[in-house]
Each structure stands twice: as C-alpha cells, then as structure tokens.
Protein backbone atom coordinates (compact mmCIF):
# COMPACT_ATOMS: atom_id res chain seq x y z
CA UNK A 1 22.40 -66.05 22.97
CA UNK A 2 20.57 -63.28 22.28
CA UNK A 3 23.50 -60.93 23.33
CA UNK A 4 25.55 -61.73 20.61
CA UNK A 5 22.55 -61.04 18.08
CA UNK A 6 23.89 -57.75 16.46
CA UNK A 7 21.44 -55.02 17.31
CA UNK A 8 20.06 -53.07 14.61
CA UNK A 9 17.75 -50.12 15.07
CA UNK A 10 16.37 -48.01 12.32
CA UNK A 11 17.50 -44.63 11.37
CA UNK A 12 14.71 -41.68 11.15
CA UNK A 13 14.30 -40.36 7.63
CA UNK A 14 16.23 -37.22 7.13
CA UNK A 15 13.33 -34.87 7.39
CA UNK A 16 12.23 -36.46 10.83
CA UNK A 17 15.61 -36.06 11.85
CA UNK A 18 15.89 -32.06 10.94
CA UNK A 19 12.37 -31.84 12.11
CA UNK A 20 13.71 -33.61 15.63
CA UNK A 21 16.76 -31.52 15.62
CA UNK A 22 15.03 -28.11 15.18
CA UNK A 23 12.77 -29.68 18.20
CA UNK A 24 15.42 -29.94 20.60
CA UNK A 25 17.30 -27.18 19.73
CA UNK A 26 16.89 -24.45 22.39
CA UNK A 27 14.80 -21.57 21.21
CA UNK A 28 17.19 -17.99 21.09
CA UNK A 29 15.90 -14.84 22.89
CA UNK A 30 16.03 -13.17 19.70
CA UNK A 31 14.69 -15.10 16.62
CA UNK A 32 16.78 -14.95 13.59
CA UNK A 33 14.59 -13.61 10.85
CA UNK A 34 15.42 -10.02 13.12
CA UNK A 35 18.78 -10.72 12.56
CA UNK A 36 18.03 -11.27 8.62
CA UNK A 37 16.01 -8.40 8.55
CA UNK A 38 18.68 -6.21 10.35
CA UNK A 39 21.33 -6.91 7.94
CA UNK A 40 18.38 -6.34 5.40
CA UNK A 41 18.30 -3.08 6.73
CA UNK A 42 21.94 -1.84 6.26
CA UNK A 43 22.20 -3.67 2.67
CA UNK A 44 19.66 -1.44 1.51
CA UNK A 45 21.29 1.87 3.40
CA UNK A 46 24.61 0.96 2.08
CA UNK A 47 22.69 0.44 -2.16
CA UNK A 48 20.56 3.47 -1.56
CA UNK A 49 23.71 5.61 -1.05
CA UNK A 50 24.20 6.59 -4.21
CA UNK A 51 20.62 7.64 -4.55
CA UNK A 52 21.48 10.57 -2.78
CA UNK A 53 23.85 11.41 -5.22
CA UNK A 54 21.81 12.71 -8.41
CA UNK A 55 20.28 15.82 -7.05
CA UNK A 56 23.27 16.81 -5.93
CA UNK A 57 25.40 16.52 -8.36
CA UNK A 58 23.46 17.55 -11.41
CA UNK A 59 24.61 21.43 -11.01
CA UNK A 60 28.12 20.91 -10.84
CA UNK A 61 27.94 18.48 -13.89
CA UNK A 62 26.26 21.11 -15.48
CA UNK A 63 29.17 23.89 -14.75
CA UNK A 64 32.10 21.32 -15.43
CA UNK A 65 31.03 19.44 -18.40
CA UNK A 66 28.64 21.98 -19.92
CA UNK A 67 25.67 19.35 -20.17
CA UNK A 68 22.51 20.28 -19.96
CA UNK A 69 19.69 19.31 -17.73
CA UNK A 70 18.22 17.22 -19.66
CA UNK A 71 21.02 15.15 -20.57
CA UNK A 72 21.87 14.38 -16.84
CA UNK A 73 17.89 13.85 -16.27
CA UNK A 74 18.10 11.36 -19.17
CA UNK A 75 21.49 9.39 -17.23
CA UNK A 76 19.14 9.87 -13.69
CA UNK A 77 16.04 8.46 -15.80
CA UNK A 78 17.47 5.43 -16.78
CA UNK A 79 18.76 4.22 -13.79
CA UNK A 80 15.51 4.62 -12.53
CA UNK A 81 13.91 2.68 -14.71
CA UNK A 82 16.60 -0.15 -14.58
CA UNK A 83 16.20 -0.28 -11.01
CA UNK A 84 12.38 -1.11 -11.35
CA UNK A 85 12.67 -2.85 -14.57
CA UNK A 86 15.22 -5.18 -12.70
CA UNK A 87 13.55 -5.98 -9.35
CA UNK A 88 10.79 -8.36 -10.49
CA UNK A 89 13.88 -10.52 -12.05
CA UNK A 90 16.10 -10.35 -9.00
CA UNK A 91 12.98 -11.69 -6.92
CA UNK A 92 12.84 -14.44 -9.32
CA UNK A 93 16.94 -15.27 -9.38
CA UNK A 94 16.70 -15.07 -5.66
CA UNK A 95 14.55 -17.41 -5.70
CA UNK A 96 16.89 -19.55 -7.77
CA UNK A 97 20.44 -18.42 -6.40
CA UNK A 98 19.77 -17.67 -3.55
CA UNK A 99 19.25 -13.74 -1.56
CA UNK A 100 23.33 -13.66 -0.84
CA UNK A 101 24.48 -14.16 -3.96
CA UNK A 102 22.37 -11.75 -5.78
CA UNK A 103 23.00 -9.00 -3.18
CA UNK A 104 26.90 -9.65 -3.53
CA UNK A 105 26.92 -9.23 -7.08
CA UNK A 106 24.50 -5.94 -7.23
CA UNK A 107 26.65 -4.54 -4.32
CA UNK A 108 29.67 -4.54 -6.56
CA UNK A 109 27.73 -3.36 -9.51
CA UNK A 110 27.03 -0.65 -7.75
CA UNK A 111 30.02 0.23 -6.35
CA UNK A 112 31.80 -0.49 -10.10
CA UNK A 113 29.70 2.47 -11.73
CA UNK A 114 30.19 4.90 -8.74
CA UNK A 115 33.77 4.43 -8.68
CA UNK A 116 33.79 4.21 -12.74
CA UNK A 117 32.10 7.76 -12.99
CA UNK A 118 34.77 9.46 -11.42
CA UNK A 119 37.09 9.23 -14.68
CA UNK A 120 33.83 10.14 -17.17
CA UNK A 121 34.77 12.76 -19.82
CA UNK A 122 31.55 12.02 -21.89
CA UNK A 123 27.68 12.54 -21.42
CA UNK A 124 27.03 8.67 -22.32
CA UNK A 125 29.78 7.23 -19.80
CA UNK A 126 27.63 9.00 -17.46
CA UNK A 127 24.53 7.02 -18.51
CA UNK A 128 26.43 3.62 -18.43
CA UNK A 129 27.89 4.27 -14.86
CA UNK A 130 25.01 6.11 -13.44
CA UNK A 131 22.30 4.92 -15.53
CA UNK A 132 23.13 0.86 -16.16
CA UNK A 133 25.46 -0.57 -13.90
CA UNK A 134 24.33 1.61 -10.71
CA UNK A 135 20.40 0.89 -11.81
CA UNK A 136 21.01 -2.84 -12.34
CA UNK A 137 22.51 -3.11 -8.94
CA UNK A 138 20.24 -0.70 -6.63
CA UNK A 139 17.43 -2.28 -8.72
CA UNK A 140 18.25 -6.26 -7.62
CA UNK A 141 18.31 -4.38 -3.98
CA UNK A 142 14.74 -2.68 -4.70
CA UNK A 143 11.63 -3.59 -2.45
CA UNK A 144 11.15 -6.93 -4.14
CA UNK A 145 14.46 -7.38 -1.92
CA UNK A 146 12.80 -6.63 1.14
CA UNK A 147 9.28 -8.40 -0.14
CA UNK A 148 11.19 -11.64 -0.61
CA UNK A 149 12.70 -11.48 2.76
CA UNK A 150 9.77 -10.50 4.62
CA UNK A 151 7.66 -13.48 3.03
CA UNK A 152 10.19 -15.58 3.96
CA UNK A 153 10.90 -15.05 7.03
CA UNK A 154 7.94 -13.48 8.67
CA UNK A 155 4.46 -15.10 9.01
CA UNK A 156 3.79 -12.18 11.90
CA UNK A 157 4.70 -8.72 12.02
CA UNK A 158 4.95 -8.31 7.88
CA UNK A 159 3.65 -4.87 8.15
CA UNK A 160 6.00 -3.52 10.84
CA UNK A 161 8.58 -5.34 9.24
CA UNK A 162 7.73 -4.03 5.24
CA UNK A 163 7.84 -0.24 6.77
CA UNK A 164 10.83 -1.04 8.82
CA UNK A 165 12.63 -2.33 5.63
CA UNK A 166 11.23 0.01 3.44
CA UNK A 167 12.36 3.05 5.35
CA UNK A 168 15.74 2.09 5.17
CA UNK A 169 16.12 3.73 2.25
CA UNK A 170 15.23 6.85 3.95
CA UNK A 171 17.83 6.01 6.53
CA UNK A 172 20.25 5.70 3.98
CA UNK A 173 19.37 9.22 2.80
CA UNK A 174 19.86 10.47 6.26
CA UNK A 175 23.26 9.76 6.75
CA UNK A 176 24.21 10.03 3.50
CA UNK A 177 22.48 13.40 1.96
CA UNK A 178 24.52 15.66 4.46
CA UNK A 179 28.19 13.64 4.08
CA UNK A 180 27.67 13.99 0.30
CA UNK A 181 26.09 17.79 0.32
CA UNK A 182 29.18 18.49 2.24
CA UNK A 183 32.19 16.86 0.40
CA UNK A 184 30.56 18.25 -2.83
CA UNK A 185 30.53 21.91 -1.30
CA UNK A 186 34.53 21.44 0.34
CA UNK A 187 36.11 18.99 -2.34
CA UNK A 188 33.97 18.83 -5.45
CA UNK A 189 31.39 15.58 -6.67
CA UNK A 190 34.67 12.73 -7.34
CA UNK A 191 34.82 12.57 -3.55
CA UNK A 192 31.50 11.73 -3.24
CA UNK A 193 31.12 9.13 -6.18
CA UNK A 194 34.10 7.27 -3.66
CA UNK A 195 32.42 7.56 -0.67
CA UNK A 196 29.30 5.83 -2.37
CA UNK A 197 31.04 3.20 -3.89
CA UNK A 198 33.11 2.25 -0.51
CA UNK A 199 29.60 2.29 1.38
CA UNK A 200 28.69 -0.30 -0.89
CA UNK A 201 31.39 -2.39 -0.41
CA UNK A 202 31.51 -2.08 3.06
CA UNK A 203 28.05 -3.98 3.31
CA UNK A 204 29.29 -7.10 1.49
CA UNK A 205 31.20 -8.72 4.04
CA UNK A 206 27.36 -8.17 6.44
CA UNK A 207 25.79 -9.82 3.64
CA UNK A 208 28.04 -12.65 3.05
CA UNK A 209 28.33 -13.73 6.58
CA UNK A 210 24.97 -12.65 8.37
CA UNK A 211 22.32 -13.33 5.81
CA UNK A 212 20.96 -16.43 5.08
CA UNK A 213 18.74 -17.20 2.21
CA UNK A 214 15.47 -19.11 4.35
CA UNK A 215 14.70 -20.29 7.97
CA UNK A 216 14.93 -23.84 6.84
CA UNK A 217 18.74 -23.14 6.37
CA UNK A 218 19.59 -22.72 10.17
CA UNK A 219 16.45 -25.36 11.02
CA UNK A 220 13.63 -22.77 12.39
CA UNK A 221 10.25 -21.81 11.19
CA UNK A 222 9.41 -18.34 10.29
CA UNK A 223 8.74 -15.82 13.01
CA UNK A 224 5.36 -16.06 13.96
CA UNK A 225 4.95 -19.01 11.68
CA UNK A 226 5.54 -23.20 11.69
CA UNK A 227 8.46 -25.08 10.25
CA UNK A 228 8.69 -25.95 6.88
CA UNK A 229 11.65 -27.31 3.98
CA UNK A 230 13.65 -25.38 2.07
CA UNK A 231 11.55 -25.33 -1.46
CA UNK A 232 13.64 -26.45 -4.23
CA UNK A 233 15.40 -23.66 -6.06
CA UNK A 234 13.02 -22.73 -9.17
CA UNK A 235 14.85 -23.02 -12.59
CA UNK A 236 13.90 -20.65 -15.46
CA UNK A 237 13.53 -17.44 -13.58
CA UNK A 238 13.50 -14.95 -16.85
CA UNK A 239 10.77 -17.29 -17.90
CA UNK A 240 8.42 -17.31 -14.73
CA UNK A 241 9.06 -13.55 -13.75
CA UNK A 242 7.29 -13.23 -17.04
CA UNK A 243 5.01 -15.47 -17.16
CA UNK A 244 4.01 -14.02 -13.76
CA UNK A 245 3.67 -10.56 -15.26
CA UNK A 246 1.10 -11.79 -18.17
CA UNK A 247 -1.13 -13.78 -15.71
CA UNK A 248 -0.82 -10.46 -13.40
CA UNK A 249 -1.72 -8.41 -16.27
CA UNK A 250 -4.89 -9.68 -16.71
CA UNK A 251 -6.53 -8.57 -13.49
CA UNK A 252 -8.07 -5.22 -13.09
CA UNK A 253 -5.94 -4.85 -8.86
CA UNK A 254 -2.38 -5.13 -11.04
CA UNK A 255 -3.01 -2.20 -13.21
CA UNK A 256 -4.72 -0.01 -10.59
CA UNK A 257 -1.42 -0.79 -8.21
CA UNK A 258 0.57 0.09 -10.92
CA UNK A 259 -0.74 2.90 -11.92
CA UNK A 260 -0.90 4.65 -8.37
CA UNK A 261 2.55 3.37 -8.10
CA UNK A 262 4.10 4.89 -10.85
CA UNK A 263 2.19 8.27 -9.24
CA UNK A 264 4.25 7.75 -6.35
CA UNK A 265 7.33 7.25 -8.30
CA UNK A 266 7.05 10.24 -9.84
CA UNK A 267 6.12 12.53 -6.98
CA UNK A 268 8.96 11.54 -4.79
CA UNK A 269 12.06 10.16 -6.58
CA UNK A 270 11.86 11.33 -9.84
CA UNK A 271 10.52 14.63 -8.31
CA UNK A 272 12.02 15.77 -4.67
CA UNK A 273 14.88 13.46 -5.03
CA UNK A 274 15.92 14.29 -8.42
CA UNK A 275 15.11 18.03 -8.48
CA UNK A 276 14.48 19.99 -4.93
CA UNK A 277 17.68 20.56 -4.35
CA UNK A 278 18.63 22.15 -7.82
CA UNK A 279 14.74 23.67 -7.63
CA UNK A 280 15.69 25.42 -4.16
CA UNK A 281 19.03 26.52 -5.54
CA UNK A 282 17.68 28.52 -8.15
CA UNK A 283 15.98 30.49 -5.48
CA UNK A 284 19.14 31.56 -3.94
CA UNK A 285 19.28 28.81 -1.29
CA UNK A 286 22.59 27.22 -0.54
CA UNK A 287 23.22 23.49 -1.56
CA UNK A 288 23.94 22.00 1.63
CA UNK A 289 20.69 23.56 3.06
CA UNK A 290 18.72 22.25 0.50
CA UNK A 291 20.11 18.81 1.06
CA UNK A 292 19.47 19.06 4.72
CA UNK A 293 15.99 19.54 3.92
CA UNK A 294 16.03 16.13 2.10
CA UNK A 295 18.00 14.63 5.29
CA UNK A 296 15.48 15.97 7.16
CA UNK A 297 12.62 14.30 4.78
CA UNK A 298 14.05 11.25 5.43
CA UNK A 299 13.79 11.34 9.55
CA UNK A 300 10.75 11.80 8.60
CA UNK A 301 10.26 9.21 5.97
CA UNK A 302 11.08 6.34 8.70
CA UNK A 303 8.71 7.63 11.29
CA UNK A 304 5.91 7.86 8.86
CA UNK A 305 7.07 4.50 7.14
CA UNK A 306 6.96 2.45 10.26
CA UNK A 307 3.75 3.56 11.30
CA UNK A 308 2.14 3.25 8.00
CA UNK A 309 3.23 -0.54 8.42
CA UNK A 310 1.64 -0.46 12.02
CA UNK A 311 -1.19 0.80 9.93
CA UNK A 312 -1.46 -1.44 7.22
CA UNK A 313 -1.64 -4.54 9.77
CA UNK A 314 -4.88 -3.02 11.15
CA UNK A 315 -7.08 -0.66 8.53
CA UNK A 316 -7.91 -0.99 5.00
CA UNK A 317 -4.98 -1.02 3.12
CA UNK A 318 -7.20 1.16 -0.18
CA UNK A 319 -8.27 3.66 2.25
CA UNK A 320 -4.53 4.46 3.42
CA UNK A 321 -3.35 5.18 0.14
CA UNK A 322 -6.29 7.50 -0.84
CA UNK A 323 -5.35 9.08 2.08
CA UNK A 324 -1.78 9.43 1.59
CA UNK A 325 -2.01 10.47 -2.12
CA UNK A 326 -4.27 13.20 -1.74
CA UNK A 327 -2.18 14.68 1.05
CA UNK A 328 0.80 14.28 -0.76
CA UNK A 329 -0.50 15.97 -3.52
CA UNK A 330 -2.29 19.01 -1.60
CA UNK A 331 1.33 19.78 -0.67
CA UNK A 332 3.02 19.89 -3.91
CA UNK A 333 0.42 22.59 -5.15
CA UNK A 334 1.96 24.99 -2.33
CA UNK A 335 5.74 23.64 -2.69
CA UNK A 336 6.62 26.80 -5.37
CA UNK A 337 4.89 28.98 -2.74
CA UNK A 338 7.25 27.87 -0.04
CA UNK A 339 11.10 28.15 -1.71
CA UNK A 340 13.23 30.64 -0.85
CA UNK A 341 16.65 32.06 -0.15
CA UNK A 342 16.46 31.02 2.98
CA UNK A 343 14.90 27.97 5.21
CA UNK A 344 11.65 29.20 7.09
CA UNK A 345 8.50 27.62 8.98
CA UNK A 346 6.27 26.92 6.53
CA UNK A 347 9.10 25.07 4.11
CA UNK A 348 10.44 22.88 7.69
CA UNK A 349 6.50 22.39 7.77
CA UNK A 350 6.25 21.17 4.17
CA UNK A 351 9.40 18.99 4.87
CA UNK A 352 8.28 17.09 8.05
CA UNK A 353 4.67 16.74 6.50
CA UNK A 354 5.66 15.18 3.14
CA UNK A 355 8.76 13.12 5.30
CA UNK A 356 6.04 11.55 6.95
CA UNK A 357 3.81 10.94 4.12
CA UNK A 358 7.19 10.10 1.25
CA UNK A 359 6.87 6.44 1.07
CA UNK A 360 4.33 5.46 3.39
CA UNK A 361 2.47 4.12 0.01
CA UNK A 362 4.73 0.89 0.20
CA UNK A 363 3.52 -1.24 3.15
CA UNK A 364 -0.57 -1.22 2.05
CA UNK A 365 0.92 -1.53 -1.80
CA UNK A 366 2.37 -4.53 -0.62
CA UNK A 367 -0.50 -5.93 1.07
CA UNK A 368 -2.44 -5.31 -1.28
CA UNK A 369 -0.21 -7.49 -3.15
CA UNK A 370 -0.17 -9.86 -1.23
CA UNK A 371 -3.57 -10.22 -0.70
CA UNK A 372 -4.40 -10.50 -4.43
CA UNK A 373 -1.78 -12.50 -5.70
CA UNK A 374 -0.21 -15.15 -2.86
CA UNK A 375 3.08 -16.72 -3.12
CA UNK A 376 3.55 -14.80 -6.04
CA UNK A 377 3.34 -11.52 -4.45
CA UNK A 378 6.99 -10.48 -4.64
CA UNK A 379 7.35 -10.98 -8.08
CA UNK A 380 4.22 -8.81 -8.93
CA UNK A 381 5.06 -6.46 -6.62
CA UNK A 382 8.74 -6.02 -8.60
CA UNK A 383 6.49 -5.71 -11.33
CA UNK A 384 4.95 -2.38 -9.49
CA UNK A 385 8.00 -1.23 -8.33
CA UNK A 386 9.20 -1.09 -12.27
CA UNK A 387 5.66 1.17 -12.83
CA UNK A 388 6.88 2.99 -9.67
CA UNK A 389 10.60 3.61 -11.37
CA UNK A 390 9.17 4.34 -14.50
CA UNK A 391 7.36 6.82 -13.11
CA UNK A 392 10.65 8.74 -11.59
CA UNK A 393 12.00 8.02 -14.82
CA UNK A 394 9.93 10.19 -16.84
CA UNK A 395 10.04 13.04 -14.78
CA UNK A 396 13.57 12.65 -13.70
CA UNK A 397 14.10 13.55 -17.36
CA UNK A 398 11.06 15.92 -18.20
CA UNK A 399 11.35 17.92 -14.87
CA UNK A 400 14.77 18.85 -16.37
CA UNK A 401 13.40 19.36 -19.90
CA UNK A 402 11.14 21.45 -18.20
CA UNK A 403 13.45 23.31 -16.26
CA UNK A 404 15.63 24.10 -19.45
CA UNK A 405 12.58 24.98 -21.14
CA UNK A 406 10.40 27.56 -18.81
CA UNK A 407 13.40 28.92 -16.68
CA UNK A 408 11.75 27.28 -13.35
CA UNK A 409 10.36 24.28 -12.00
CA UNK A 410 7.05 25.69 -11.04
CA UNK A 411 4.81 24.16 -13.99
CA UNK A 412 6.51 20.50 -12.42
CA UNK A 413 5.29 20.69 -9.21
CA UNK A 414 1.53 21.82 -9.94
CA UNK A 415 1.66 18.61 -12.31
CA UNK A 416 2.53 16.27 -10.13
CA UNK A 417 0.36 17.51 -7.39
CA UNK A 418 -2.39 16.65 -10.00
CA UNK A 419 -1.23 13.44 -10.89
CA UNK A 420 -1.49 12.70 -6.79
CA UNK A 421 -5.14 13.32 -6.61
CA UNK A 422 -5.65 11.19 -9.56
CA UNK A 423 -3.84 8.10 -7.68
CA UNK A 424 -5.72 8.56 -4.58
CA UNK A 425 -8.79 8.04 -6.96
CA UNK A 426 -7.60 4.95 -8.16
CA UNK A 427 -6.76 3.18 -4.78
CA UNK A 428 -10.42 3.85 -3.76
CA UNK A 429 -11.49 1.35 -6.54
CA UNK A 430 -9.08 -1.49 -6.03
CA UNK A 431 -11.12 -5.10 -5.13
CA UNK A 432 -10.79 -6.17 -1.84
CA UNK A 433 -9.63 -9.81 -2.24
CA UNK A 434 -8.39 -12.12 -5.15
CA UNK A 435 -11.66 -13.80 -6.32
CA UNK A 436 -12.94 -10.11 -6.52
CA UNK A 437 -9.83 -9.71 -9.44
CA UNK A 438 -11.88 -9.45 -12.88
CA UNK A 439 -10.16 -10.87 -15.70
CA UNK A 440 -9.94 -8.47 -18.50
C-alpha cells in the first residue's frame, strides 16, 4: 500500500534555506547595521581618547623630563604616521579576520602603551608607547574602520552614515579634552595616561558582543540594499593591500586625494591638535581654557561632519572640498591674530568656524573614493588616510622644531594656511568618474 511507502521529500540547498529563513524572519523596527554602526561609534570615541592626550601633555613632559619640543613632536609624529600607515592593512585583515577581532586586539594595544607610559623614564620609551603601540592600535581603528563598515552594511545613507562615523572622533575629543585638561591641571599627566587606557578597555566588551563582522552573519541584507553571502575571507592581506596601492598609484584621482589629504592632515591634527593648546599657552592663556577651546572644536566638528555627509549625498563631492580647504585655510592666516591671555569673540568665532569646517573633508574624500575605485575603496582610502597621517606627522614634529627654533608658532600657522589654498586647488581638478582616471 502506498502508506507504508516511506516518504521522502527533498531538502532545499543550504543557501535556499538561509535565503527562506531571512524571508520569514520578521523584519525589526530598527535594522541592525544602526546597531553596528552605533557600537562603531563608541569604538572609535573610546581609540580616539588618547588623541586628546598629546597637546596636553607635551608642556609638562617638557618641565619634568627636560625634553625638548621636538623630541615629544618626534614621539607625537610617529604615531601619526603609524596610525595612517596601518589603516589600509587593518581594512585588508578585516577583511580576512574579521572587524571584531581586529578591533579587540588594537583596543588593547592601545590601552598597553597608555598604561605603559606612565612608568617612562626615557625619551624613546615615550616613542614606543606613544608612538608604536598607541599608533598601531588607533591606526587599525582609523577611517578605513568606519569605510569598511559603512560599505558593508549600508547600500543607503553612506554619506550620513561616513560623517556620523567620522565625527566620532570629535565626540571622543569632547568628552575627553576637558576630563584630561582637568586631571592634568589637579593631579599631574599619569592620571590621565589611566583614564585613556581604561576608556579603551571599557569598549571591548561593546565590541565583542554587539558587533558583527557582515549582514550575512545575522541573515539580512544591507540597509537600503538586497541580500547577499558572506564573501569568503580573502587570504594574503599584506599582499593585496599592496597590490591595491600600486594599481591605485597609477591613476592621476589617487594622488590628487592624497595629496589634499595629507593638507588636511596637517592643518588639523598635526596642527590644532598637536600644538594650540601649547601655542595659546605661550600667550598667557591657561591650559584648561585652551583645551576647552578644542572641546569646543569638536561640538563643532560633529555638526559640521554630519552635514558635510548630508552634503556629499547631494552636491559634487570636488566642489565641497575646494570649498572647505580654502576656508579652512583663510582662517589659519588670522589664528596668530586671535591668541591671547584670555578667551574673546573673535577666537570663540575662529573656534566654532574651523569646528565646523575640521574634518568635514572626509565624507566627499570618501566618495570620491568610492566612486573611482569600487569594492576596493576602503583599502585605497586607508591608503589616503596614511597621506593624511603623514601629513600630521611632519608637522607634529616641525611645528615643534619650529617652535624651539623662532620662540613662537606664528611662522606655522601662516604655512599651513598656504598649504590649504593649495589643496582646495587640487580638488578642483580631480576626474569625475573612474573611466575618466588616466593612467600615468
């Protein structure tokens, strides 16, 4: 009888069946990429701490340990450049680890030199704690970070989402700039060094639990976007971040981007963060007010960040950075004009104009990116970001040479205001669209 014929019924292939799954799983109110990108968010607040730290810190090195400004520049330099140098390759082993791993490990890193600087005695422990483990870690945290997550999991919204992301950093200056300005003042710099290092740590739980590494993990699409698998992990990432670097190299777009990039770089962290505070000390302004100024720069900084996303998603992402270079520099040439004993008008002025203006560069940088170079637009981007930490690099270091060598910081600023006209220059010329990219 045909009732005690065994039924047999075929099984869906696996895809079919995560495809079906996803289906018929009810949709949440709030999609998950937000949730990725919030814990984004605080990852990079709680890895930019200790970027808050430098200008702060280099006058009482100086009194304690009798260093000069230049040596601490040269600690502050390379930790710049480690934290560009590094992002391109953390875009690439996130892309074969995995985003939670890599942010676990450069958490720790950077909480390990923090904490390891309070016992330095020596100028070069303070470029191994400062410069190399504290660069390698912020630097596997750098915008590539946030590129790789917004390409992931955003199809709409990237802009909004790049200067949301991006202006965490400034957020992280805003709660951290005053805490640190003020245990410096009350219970000298150790304190502070803690304080970073046990922000840091305090993210890594967030991270472990919260973040997850692409939609297909939790069976969604993208927001905005359509369902697709997890890619296979790609092996040899040394290799390809390289190899993505030489093919980048040989369009005209990459070295334009970098160029303006490492203009930025210069003009804000290797400049304002590295040297305004010390810079309004020397005219008689107290610490903590200078570093409210900075807190104040970065209230500022998200405003203008977001916006500049909103921005991005809707003009020409060339003509945005010509604009916001030549501002940028217009106020630099009046900076030296502006400091004081005391804070006044026209320096709150000069704070909330170049707050909203400080890295408003990033979200058309990274369109333009992405526009020229596709799915490998957050390793060239990392590549950027390095021209962009170069950049602070060199004048973390010569704005201190500087400062040692003409008494002020005057002959800094009018440079670098300068420099900003030339970038805005540059952006004008970038091509529009990848088959516009001339190979040179």
């Amino acid at each position: 009888m045909l009732s005690d014929v065994p039924q047999t019924t075929k099984s869906p292939a696996p895809d079919a069946r995560r495809r079906t799954a996803s289906e018929a799983r009810p949709r949440p109110r709030i999609h998950r990429a937000w949730i990725v990108a919030a814990v984004t968010f605080v990852t990079i607040i709680g890895g930019a701490a200790f970027n808050s730290l430098p200008g702060l810190l280099i006058d009482p090195l100086h009194t304690e340990f009798d260093w000069s400004r230049g040596e601490i520049g040269l600690a502050v330099s390379v930790d710049m450049a480690l934290y560009g140098l590094t992002a391109p390759f953390a875009a690439a082993l996130m892309d074969r680890f995995g985003i939670r791993r890599v942010v676990v490990v450069a958490l720790s890193a950077v909480a390990a030199g923090a904490l390891a600087s309070v016992w330095m005695t020596a100028a070069w422990q303070l470029l191994i704690y400062w410069g190399v483990l504290v660069g390698l870690g912020s630097g596997s945290m750098a915008m590539a970070f946030s590129a790789t997550v917004t390409n992931r999991w955003f199809v709409a919204r990237r802009g909004l989402v790049t200067g949301i992301l991006t202006a965490a950093g400034a957020s992280g200056q805003l709660v951290f700039l005053p805490l640190c300005a003020w245990i410096v003042d009350r219970h000298g710099w150790r304190p502070a060094s803690v304080t970073v290092a046990l922000a840091a740590l305090a993210v890594v739980p967030f991270v472990w639990f919260l973040m997850r590494d692409h939609p297909a993990d939790v069976g969604l699409a993208p927001y905005g976007g359509e369902y697709a698998d997890k890619p296979t992990p790609a092996r040899g990432a040394a290799s390809r971040t390289l190899r993505i670097l030489f093919d980048a190299a040989r369009t005209g777009p990459f070295w334009l981007l970098a160029g303006t990039f490492a203009i930025c770089g210069a003009s804000t962290n290797g400049l304002i963060r590295t040297h305004f505070v010390p810079s309004a000390h020397d005219h008689g302004m107290p610490i903590t007010a200078a570093a409210s100024l900075l807190a104040v720069i970065g209230i500022f900084d998200i405003i203008g960040t977001i916006f500049s996303g909103w921005l991005t998603d809707r003009f020409d992402a060339r003509r945005l950075l010509a604009v916001y270079y030549a501002l940028r520099g217009i106020s630099l040439l009046f900076l030296p004009m502006l400091m004081a004993p005391t804070v006044h008008p026209p320096m709150v002025f000069f704070i909330v104009f170049y707050g909203l203006d400080w890295v408003a560069t990033v979200p058309p940088t990274l369109a333009l990116c992405r526009e020229q170079y596709g799915e490998d637009s957050a390793i060239v981007f990392g590549w950027v970001l390095a021209s962009h930490q170069v950049g602070a690099a060199l004048v973390a270091f010569l704005g201190g040479v500087a400062r040692d060598h003409f008494g002020s910081y005057d002959m800094v600023w009018y440079a670098s205001g300068a420099m900003c006209a030339t970038a805005a220059l540059m952006a004008l010329v970038i091509r529009r669209s990848p088959a516009a990219a001339v190979v040179l």
